[in-house]
Protein backbone atom coordinates (compact mmCIF):
# COMPACT_ATOMS: atom_id res chain seq x y z
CA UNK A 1 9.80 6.24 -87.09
CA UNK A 2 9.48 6.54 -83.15
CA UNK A 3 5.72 7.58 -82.04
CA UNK A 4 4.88 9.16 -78.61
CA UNK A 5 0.91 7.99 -78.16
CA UNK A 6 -0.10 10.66 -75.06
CA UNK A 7 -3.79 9.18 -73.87
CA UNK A 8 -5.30 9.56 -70.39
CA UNK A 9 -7.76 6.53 -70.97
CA UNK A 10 -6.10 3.29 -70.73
CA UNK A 11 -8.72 1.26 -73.09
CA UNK A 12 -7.84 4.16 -75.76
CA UNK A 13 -4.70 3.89 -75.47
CA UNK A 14 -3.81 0.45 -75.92
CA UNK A 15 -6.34 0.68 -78.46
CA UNK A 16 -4.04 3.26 -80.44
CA UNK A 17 -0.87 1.04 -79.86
CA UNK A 18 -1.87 -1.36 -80.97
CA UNK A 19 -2.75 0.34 -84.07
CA UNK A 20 0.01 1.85 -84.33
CA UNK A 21 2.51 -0.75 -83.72
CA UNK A 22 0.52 -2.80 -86.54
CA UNK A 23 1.09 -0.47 -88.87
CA UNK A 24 5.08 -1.12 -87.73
CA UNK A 25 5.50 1.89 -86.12
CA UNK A 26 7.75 1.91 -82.85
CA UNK A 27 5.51 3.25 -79.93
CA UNK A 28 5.85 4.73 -76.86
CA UNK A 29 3.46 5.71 -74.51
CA UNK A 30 2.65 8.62 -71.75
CA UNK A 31 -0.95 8.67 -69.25
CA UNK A 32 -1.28 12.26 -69.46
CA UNK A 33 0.23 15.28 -71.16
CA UNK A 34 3.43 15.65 -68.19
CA UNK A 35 4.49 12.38 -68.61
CA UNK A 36 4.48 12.69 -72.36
CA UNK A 37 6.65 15.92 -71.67
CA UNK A 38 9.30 14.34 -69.91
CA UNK A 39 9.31 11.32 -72.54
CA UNK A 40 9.17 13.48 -75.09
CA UNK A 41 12.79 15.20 -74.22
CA UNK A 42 14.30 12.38 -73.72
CA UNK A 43 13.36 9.98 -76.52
CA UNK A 44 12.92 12.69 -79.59
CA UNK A 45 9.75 10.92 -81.15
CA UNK A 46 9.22 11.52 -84.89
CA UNK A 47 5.41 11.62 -84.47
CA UNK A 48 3.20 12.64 -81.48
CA UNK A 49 -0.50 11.19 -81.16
CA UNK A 50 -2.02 13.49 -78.15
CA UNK A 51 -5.38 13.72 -76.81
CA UNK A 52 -6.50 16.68 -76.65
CA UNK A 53 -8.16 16.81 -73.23
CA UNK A 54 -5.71 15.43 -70.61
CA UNK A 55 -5.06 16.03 -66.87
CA UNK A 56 -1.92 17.92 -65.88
CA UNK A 57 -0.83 19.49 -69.71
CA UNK A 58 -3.35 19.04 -72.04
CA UNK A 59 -2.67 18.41 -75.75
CA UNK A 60 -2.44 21.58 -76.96
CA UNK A 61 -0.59 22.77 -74.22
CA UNK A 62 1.69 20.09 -74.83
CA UNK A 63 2.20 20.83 -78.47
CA UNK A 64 3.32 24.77 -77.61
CA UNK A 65 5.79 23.21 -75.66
CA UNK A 66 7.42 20.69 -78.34
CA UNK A 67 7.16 23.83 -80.63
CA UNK A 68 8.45 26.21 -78.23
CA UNK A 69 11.42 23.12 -77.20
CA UNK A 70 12.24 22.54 -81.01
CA UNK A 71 15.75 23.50 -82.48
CA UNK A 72 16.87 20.85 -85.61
CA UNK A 73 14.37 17.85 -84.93
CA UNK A 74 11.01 18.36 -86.25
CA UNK A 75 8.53 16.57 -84.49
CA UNK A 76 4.69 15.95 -86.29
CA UNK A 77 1.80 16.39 -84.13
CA UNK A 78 -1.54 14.90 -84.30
CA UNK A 79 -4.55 15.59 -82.24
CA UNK A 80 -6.79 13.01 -81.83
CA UNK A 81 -10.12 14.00 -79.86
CA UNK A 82 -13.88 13.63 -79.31
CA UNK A 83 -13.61 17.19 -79.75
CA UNK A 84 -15.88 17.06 -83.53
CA UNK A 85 -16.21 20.64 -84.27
CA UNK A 86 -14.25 22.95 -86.96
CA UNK A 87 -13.24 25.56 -84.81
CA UNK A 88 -11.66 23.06 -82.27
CA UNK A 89 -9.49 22.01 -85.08
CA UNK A 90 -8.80 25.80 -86.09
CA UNK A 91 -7.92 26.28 -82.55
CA UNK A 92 -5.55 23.55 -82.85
CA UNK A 93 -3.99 23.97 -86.09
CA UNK A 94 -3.42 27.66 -84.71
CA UNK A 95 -1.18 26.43 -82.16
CA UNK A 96 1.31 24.17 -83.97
CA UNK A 97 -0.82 20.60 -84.33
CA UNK A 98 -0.07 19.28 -87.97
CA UNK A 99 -3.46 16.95 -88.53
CA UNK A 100 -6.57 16.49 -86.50
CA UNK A 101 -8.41 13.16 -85.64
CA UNK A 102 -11.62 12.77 -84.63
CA UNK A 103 -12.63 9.77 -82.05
CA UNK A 104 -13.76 7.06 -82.30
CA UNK A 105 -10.37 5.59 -83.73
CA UNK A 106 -10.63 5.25 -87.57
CA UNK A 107 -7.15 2.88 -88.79
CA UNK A 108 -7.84 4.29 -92.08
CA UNK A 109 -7.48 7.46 -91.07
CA UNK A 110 -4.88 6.56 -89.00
CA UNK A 111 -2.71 5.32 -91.80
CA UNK A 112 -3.32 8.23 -94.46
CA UNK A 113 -2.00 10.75 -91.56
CA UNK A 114 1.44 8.71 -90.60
CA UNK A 115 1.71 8.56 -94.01
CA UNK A 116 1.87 12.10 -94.14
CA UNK A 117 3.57 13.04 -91.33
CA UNK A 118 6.14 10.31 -92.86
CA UNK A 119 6.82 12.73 -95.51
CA UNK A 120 6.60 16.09 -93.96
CA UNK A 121 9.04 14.72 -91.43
CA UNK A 122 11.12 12.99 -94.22
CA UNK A 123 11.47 16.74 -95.67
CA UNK A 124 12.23 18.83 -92.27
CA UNK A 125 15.20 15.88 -92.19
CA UNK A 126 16.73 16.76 -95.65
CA UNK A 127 16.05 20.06 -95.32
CA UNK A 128 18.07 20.41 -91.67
CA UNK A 129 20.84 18.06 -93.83
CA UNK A 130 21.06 20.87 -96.72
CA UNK A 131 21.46 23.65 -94.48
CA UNK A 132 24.45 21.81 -92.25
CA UNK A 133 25.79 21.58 -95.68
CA UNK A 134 25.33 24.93 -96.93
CA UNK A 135 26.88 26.59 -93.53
CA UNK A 136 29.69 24.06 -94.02
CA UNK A 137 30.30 25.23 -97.37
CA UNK A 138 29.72 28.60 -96.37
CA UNK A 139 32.68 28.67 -93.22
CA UNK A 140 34.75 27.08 -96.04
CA UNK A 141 34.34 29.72 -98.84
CA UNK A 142 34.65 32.31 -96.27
CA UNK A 143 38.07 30.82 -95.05
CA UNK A 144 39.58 30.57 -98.77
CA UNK A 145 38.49 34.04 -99.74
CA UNK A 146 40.48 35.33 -96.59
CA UNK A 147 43.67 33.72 -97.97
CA UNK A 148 45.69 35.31 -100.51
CA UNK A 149 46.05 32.52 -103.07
CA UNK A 150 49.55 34.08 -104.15
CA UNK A 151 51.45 34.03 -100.31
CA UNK A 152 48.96 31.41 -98.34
């Protein structure tokens, strides 16, 4: 599992690594919501870890667009914010974040929701396998029931 950790505060941020990494989690890291943008189409992460409040895109900004950019990958998004009030995390479960985590940095917490988005992202994979399959299947059944099985 590849992680995309998008922080604006530096002390935060290797604070999150390093959590992250000792849970054995592969990390990458951005310094605002842009540069997690640009890493983010190129590397693919499974997981995303985004402030919410950022300069340039801010979290949820940046969460449209991996929504708005997805095709076959599925990619679990997790807010993480001082922001400690239930319609914030409304807000941001309305526009495509999968968990909410509230600051200061609980490893805990931390764990229970890569767990989590282990799973859900475990499932988007075998479901995106099943459907190749099915469409495989599908062009195949189509192609034999357009040949006569008497002449070929």
């Amino acid at each position: 599992m590849r992680i995309l950790i998008a922080e604006d505060d530096s002390a935060s941020r290797l604070l999150l690594r390093r959590s992250v990494e000792k849970l054995g989690y592969q990390c990458d890291q951005a310094e605002d919501g842009n540069q997690a943008w640009e890493l983010f189409q190129e590397i693919r992460p499974n997981i995303i870890i985004s402030d919410w409040m950022m300069p340039g895109r801010d979290g949820i900004q940046l969460c449209k667009s991996v929504r708005d950019f997805q095709a076959q990958h599925y990619t679990y998004f997790i807010i993480l914010t001082a922001l400690d009030d239930k319609r914030y995390t409304i807000q941001a479960l309305e526009a495509g974040v999968d968990d909410y985590l509230v600051k200061p940095l609980d490893r805990d917490e931390l764990q229970a929701r890569l767990i989590a988005a282990k799973r859900v992202t475990s499932l988007h994979s075998q479901l995106i396998e099943q459907k190749r399959e099915l469409e495989r299947l599908n062009a195949e059944l189509f192609e034999d029931g357009r040949r006569d099985p008497l002449t070929r």
